[in-house]
Protein backbone atom coordinates (compact mmCIF):
# COMPACT_ATOMS: atom_id res chain seq x y z
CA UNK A 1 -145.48 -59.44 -113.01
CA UNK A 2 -142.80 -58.64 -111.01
CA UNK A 3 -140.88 -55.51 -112.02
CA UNK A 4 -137.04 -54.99 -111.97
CA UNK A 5 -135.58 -53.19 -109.29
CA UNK A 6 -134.82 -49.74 -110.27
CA UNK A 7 -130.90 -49.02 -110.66
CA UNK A 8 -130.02 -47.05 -107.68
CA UNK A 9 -127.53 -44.38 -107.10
CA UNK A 10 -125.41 -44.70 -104.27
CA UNK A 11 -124.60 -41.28 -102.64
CA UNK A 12 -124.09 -42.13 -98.73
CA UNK A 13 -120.46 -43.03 -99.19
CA UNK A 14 -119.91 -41.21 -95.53
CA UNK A 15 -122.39 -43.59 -94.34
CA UNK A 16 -120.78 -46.75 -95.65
CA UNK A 17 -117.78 -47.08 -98.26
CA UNK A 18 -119.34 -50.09 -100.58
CA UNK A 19 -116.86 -52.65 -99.90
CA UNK A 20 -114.09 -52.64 -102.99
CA UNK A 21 -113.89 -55.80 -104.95
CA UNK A 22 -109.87 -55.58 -104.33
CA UNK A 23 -110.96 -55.79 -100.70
CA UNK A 24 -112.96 -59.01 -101.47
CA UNK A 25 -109.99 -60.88 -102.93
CA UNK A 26 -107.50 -60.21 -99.95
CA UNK A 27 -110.18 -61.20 -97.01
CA UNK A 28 -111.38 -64.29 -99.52
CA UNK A 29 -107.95 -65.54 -99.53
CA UNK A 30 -107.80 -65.71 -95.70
CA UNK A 31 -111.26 -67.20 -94.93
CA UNK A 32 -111.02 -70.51 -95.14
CA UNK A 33 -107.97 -70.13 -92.25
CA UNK A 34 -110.32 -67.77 -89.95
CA UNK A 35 -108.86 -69.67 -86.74
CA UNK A 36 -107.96 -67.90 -83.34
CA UNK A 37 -104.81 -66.28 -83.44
CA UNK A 38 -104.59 -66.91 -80.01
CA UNK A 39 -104.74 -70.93 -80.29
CA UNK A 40 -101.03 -72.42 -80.04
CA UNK A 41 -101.44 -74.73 -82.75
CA UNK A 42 -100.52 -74.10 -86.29
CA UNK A 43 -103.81 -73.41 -87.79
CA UNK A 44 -103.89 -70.33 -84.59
CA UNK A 45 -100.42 -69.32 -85.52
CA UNK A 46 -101.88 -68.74 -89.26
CA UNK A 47 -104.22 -66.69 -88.52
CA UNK A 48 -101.86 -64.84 -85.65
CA UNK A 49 -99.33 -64.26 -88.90
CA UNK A 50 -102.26 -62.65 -90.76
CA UNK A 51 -103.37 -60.75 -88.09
CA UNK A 52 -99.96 -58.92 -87.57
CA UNK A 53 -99.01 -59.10 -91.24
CA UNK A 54 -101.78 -56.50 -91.44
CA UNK A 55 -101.05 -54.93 -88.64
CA UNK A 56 -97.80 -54.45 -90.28
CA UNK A 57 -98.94 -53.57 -93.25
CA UNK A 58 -101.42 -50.25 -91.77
CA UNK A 59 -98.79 -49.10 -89.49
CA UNK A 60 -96.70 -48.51 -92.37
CA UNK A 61 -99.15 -46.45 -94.51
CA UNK A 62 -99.57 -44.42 -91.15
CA UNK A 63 -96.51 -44.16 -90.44
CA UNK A 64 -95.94 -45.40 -86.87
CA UNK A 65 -94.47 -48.37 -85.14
CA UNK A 66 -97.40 -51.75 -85.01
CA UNK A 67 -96.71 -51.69 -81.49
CA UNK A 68 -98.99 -48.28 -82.22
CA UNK A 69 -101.97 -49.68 -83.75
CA UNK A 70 -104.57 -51.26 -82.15
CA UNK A 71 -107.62 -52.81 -83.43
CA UNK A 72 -111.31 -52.63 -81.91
CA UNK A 73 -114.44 -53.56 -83.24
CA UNK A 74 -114.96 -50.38 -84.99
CA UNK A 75 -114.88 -46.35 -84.99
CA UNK A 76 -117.15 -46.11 -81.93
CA UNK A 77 -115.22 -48.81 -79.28
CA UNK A 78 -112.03 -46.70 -80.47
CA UNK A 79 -113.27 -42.78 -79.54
CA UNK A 80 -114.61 -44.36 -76.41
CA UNK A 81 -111.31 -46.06 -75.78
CA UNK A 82 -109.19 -43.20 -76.21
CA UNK A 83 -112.00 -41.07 -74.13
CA UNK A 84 -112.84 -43.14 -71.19
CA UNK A 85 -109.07 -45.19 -71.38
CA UNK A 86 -107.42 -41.27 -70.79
CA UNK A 87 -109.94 -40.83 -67.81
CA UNK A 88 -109.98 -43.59 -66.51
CA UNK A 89 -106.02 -43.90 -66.34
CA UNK A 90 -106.28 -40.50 -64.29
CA UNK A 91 -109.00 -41.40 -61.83
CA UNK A 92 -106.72 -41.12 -58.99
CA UNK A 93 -106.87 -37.26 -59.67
CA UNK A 94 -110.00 -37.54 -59.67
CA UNK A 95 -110.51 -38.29 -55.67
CA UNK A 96 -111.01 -34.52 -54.93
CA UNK A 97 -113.03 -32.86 -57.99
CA UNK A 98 -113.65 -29.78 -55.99
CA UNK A 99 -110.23 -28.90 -55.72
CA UNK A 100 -108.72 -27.37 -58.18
CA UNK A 101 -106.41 -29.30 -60.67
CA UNK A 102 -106.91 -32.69 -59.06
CA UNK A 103 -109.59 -33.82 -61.76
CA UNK A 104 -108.45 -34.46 -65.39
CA UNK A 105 -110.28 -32.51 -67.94
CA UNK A 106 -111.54 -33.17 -71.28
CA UNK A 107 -112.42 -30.96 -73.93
CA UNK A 108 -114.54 -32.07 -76.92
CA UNK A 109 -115.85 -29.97 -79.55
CA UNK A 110 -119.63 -29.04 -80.12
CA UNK A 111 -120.25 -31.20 -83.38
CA UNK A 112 -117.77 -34.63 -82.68
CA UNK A 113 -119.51 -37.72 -83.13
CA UNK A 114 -121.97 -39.08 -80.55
CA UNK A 115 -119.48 -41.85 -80.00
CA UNK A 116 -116.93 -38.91 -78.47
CA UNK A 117 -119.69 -36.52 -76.69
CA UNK A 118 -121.33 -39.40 -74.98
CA UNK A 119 -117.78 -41.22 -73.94
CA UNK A 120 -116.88 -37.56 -72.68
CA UNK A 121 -120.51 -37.01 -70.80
CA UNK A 122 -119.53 -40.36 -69.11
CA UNK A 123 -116.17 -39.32 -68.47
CA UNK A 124 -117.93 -36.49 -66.44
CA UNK A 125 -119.75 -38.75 -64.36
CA UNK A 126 -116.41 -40.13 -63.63
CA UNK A 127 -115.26 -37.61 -61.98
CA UNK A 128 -113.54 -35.33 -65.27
CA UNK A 129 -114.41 -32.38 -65.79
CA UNK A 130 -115.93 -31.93 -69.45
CA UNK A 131 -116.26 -29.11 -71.76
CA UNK A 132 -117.40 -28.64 -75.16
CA UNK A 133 -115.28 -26.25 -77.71
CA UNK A 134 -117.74 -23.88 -79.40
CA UNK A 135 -117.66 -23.58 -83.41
CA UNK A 136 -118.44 -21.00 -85.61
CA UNK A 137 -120.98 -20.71 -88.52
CA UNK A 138 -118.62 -23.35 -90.74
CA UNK A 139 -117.90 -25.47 -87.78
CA UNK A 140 -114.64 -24.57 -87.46
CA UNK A 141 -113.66 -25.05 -83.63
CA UNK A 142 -112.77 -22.13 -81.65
CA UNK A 143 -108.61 -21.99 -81.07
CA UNK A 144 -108.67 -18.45 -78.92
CA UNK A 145 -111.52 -20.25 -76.65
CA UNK A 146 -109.59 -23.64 -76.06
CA UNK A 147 -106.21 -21.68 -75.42
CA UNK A 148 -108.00 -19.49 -72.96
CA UNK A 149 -109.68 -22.45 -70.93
CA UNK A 150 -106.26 -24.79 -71.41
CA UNK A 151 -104.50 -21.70 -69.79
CA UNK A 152 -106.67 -22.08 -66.73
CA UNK A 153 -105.15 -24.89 -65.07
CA UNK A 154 -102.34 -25.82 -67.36
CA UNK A 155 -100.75 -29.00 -64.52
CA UNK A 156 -104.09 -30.56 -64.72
CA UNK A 157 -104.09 -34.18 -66.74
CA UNK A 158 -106.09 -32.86 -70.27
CA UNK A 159 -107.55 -34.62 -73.01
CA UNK A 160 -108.72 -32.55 -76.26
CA UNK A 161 -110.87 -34.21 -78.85
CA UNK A 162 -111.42 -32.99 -81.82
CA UNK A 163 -112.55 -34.72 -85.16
CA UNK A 164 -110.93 -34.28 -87.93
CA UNK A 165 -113.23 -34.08 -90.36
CA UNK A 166 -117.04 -33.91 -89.70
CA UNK A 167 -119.34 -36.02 -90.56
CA UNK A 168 -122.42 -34.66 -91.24
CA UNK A 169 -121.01 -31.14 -92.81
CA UNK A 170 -117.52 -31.93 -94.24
CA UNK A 171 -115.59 -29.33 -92.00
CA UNK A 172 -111.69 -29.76 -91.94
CA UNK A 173 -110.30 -28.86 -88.59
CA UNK A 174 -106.57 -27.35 -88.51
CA UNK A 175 -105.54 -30.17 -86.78
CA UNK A 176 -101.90 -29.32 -86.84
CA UNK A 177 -102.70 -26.20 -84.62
CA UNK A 178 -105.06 -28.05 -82.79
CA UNK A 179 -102.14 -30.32 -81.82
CA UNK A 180 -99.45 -27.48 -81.23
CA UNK A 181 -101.87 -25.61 -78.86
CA UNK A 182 -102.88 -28.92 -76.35
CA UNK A 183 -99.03 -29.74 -76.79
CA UNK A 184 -98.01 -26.59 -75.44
CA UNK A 185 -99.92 -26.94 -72.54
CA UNK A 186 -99.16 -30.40 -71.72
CA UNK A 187 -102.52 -32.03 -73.12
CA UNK A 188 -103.19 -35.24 -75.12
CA UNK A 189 -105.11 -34.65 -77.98
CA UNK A 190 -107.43 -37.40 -79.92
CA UNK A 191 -108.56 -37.15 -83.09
CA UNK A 192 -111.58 -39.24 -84.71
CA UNK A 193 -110.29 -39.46 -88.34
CA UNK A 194 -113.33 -41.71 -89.16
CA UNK A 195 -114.16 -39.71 -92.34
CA UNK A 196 -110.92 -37.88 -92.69
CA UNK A 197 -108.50 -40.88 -93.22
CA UNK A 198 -108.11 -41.51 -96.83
CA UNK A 199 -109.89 -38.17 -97.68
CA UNK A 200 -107.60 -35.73 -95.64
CA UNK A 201 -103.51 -35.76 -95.73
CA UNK A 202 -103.41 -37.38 -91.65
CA UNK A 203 -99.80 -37.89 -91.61
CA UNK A 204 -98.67 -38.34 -87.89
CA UNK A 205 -95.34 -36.80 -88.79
CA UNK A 206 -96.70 -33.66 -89.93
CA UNK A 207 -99.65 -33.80 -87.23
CA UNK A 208 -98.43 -35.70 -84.37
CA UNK A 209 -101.68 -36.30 -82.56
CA UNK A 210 -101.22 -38.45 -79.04
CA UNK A 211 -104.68 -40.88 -80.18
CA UNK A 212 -106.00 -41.21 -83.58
CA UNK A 213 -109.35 -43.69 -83.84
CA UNK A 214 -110.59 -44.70 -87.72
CA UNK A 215 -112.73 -47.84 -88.95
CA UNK A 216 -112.25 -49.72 -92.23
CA UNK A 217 -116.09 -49.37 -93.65
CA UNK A 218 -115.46 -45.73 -94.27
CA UNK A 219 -112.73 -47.16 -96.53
CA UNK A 220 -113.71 -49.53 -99.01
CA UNK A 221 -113.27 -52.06 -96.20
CA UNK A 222 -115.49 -54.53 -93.82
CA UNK A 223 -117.78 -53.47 -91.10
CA UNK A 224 -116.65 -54.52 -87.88
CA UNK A 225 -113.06 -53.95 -87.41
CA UNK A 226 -111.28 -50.12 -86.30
CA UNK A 227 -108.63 -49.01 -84.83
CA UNK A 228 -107.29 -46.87 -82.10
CA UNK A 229 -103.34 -45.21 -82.80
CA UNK A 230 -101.51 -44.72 -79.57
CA UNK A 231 -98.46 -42.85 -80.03
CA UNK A 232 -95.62 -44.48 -77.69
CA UNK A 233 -96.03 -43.52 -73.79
CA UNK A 234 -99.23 -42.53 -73.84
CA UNK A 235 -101.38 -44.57 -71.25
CA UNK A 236 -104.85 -45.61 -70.95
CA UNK A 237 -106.95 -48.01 -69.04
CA UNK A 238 -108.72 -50.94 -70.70
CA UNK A 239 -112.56 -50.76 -71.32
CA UNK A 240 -112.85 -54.39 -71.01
CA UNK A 241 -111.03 -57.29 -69.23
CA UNK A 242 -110.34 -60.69 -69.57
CA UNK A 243 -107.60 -61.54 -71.76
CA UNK A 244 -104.50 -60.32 -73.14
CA UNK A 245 -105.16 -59.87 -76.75
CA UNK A 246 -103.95 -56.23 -78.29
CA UNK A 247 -101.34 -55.61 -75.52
CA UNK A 248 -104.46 -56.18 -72.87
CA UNK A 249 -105.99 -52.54 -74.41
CA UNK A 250 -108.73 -54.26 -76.31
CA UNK A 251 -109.06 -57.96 -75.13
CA UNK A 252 -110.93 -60.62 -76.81
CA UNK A 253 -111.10 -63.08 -80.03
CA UNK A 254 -109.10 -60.94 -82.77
CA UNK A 255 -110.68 -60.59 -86.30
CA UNK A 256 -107.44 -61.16 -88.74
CA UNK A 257 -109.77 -61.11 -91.70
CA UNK A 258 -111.58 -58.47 -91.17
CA UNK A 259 -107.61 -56.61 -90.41
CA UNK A 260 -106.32 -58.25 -94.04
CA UNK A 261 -109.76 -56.25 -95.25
CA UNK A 262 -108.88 -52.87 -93.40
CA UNK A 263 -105.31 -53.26 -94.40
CA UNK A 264 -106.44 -53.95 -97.84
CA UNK A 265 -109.01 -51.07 -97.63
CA UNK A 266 -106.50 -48.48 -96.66
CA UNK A 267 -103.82 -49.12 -99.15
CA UNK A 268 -106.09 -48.37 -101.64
CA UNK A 269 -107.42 -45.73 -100.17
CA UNK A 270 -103.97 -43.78 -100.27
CA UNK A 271 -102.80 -44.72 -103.78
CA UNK A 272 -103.48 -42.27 -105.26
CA UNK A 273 -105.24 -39.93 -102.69
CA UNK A 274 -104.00 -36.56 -104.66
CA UNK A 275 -106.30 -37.23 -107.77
CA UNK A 276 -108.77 -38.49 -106.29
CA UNK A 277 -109.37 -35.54 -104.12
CA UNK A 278 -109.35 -33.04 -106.63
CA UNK A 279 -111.72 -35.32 -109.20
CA UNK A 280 -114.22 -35.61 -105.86
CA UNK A 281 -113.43 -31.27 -105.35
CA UNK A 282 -114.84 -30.81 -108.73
CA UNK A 283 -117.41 -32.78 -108.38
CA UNK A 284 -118.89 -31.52 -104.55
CA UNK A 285 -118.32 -27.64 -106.34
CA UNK A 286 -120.61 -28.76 -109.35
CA UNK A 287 -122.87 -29.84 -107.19
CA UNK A 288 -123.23 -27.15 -104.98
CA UNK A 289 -123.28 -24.45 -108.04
CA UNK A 290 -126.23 -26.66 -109.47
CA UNK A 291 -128.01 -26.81 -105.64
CA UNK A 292 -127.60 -22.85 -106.20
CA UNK A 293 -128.71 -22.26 -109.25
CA UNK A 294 -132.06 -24.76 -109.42
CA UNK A 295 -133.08 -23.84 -105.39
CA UNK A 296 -131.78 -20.11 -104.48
CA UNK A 297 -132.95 -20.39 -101.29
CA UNK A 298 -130.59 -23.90 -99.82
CA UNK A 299 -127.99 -23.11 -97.95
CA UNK A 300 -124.44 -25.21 -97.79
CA UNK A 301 -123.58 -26.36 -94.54
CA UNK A 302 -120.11 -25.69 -94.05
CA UNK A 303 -119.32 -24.18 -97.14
CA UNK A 304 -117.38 -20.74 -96.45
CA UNK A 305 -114.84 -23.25 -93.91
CA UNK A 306 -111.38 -22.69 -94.64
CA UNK A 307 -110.94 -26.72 -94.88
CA UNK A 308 -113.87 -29.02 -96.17
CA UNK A 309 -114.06 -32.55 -97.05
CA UNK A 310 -113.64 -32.69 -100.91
CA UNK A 311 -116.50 -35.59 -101.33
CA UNK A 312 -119.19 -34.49 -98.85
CA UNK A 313 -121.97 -31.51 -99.35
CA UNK A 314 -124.63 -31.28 -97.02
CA UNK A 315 -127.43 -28.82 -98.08
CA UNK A 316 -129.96 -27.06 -96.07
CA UNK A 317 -133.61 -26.56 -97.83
CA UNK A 318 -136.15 -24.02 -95.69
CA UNK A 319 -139.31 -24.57 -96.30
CA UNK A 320 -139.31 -28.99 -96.68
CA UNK A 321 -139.41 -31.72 -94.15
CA UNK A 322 -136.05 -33.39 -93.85
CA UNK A 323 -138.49 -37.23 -94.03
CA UNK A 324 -140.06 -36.33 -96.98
CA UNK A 325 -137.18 -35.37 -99.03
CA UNK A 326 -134.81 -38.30 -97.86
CA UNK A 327 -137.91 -40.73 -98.47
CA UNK A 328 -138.63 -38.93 -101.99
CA UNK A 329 -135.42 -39.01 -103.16
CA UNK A 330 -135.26 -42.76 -102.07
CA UNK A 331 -138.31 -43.71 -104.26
CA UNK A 332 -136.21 -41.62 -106.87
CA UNK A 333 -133.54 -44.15 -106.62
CA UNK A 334 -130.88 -42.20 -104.59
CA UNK A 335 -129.64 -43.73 -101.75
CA UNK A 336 -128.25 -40.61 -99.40
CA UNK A 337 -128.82 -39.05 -95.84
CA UNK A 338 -130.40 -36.64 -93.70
CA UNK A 339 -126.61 -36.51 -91.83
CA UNK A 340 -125.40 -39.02 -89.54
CA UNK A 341 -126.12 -42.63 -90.36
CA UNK A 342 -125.61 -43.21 -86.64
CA UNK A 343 -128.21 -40.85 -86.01
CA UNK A 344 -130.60 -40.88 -88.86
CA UNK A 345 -133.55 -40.34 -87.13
CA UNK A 346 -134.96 -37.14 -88.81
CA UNK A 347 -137.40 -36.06 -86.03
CA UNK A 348 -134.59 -35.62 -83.51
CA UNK A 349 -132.25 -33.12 -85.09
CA UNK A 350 -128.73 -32.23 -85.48
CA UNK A 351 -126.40 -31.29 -82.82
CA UNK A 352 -123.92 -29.90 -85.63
CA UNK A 353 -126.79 -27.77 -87.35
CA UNK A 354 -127.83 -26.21 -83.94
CA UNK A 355 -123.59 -25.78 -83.58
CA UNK A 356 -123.66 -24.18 -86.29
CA UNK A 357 -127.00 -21.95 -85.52
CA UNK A 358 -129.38 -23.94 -87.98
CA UNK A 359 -132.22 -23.54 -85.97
CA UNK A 360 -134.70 -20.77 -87.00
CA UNK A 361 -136.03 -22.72 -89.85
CA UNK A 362 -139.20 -24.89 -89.41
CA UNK A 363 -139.53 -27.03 -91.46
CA UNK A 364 -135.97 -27.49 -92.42
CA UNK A 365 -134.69 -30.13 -94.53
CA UNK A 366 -130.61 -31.51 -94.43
CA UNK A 367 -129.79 -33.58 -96.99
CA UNK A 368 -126.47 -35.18 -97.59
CA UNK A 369 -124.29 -36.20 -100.37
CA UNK A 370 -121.44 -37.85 -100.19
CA UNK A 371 -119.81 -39.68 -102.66
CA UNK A 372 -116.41 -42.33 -103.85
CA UNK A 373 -114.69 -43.82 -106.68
CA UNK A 374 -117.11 -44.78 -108.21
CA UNK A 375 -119.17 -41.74 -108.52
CA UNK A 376 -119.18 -39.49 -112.06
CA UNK A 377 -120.24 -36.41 -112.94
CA UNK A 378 -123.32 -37.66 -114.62
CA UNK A 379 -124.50 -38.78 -111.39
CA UNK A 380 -123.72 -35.49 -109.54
CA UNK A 381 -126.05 -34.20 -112.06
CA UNK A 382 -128.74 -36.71 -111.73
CA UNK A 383 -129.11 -36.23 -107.89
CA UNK A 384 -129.42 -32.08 -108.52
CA UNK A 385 -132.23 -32.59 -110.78
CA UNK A 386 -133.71 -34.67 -108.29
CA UNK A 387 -133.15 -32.94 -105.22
CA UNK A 388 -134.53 -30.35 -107.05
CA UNK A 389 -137.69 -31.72 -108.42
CA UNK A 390 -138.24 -33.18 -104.59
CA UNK A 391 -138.15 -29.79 -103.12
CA UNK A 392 -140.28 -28.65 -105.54
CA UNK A 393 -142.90 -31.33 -104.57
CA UNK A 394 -142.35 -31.23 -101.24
CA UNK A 395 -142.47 -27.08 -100.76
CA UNK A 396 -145.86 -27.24 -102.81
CA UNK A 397 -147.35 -29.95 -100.09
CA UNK A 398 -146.00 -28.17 -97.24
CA UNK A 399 -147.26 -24.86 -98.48
């Protein structure tokens, strides 16, 4: 007899926002005209009207003009866009990297995304000259550092890139001082607000970051559809070639129902952002004080940062294979992660726990919970007892 599947818990919101059912009804009403919005003909100039009626329609929850807002196939092609677009649109400095101030420089901090390191590592081999801001113990990026190396060679063309919330331990950056500091030495500065947008107050008024790259999955919305902000003047070189599509920076086919989605997506997402975040608060502090009290020895990653993600706890358990717990608590029926979904892989590591000086502890497990709208306090308290009946298990094997 076949048995039904058990009910699962879904806490790997960071991973993937379930897509809402209000997000659903707006891309549903667009699908059967999912034309080209590039085609001449009326059924094209449909789906070019719902491409920029979304377009619209984000620019004005972010605040900026559409000319501003530029969509890409997701969070990744936009961090390596604003990256590799700023070095790339200063390669002719680049002609003499031994000579002081002729190379641009870009500074990205120890625990960004792999999307940003890797797009900056490349930028090296370029011909830019790359450095990583050091954190502290809550990931918090290192201002007095970054002002001392910016003050260095202050003509040279600089990017800074600095995420704005992280993803695998919640950390808030101060991203208004980030942006004072590179402004007041002439540097750009990028922001992946992946996790942060919808989450985090990112007003571009109030934070005027030069580049701002987010994707709609994180949202409520569809996979396969981001966006790169470009605040007016600022200038980058295509990735990609071959047609003329978002103002030549990101040419190809446009995806107008996957925009309606991420339009959709975001909307909601900031309707009512204020309660939200303090319902999710109280709920990541419950969890934590039950993490504390049922396994004395964990450790949350993050935790004593000035700014933290309200819906995110990652949790550090000595003494328990990061595999085994993920996989235990999966047969328990709760879906979450070991930290990055992009990077899930638990044999390899963390770059943000090594950051962060998580590294003494073999074995070491990371687990992380992150959770949405849909998530109670009854389920905050279903995942502690199970975490801690894993770690139990697991400790006893390992022992």
């Amino acid at each position: 007899m076949i048995q039904p599947e058990k009910e699962r818990l879904y806490l790997d919101y960071a991973a993937t926002w379930p897509m809402r059912p209000e997000v659903w009804e707006a891309m549903g009403a667009e699908l059967r005209h999912g034309f080209n919005p590039a085609s001449a003909h009326a059924p094209g100039r449909r789906a070019h009207r719902c491409l920029e009626v979304a377009r619209g329609r984000i620019a004005d929850l972010l605040g900026c003009p559409r000319s501003s807002v530029c969509f890409t196939g997701g969070g990744t092609q936009s961090d390596n866009l604003a990256i590799l677009g700023f070095v790339r649109s200063h390669a002719g400095h680049a002609e003499h990297p031994g000579r002081p101030g002729r190379s641009p420089r870009v500074f990205v901090s120890e625990i960004e995304h792999k999307a940003c390191l890797e797009a900056a590592d490349r930028g090296a081999v370029e011909g830019a000259r790359v450095a990583r801001i050091p954190v502290d113990g809550s990931g918090t990026v290192d201002l007095a550092w970054l002002r001392r190396e910016l003050a260095t060679d202050p003509d040279a063309p600089t990017l800074i890139s600095v995420m704005w919330a992280n993803n695998e331990i919640g950390t808030v950056q101060a991203m208004g001082d980030i942006v004072e500091l590179g402004h007041e030495y002439g540097a750009l500065v990028h922001t992946d607000a992946v996790q942060a947008l919808g989450k985090v107050d990112c007003d571009l008024e109030r934070t005027p970051v030069d580049l701002l790259s987010a994707t709609a999955h994180k949202l409520g919305g569809p996979v396969g559809i981001g966006l790169l902000y470009r605040r007016p003047g600022v200038t980058l070189e295509p990735l990609s070639y071959g047609g003329g599509q978002e103002r030549s920076m990101w040419p190809g086919t446009q995806n107008p129902i996957g925009a309606t989605g991420f339009a959709a997506a975001l909307a909601l997402a900031l309707e009512g952002r204020e309660a939200e975040v303090a319902r999710w608060t109280a709920l990541r502090d419950h969890l934590e004080a039950r993490i504390r009290a049922e396994i004395p020895d964990a450790r949350i990653h993050g935790g004593d940062a000035p700014l933290r993600m309200p819906n995110l706890v990652s949790a550090g358990i000595p003494g328990c294979d990061s595999g085994a717990v993920l996989v235990s608590l999966d047969f328990e029926g709760i879906a979450v992660s070991g930290g990055s979904a992009c990077g899930s892989d638990s044999s390899v590591g963390s770059d943000v726990l090594d950051a962060i000086g998580i590294t003494s502890d073999l074995p070491y497990a990371a687990v992380r919970f992150s959770f949405g709208h849909e998530t109670s306090r009854a389920d905050i308290d279903a995942a502690a007892d199970a975490l801690a009946r894993v770690a139990a298990r697991v400790v006893a094997l390992t022992a």
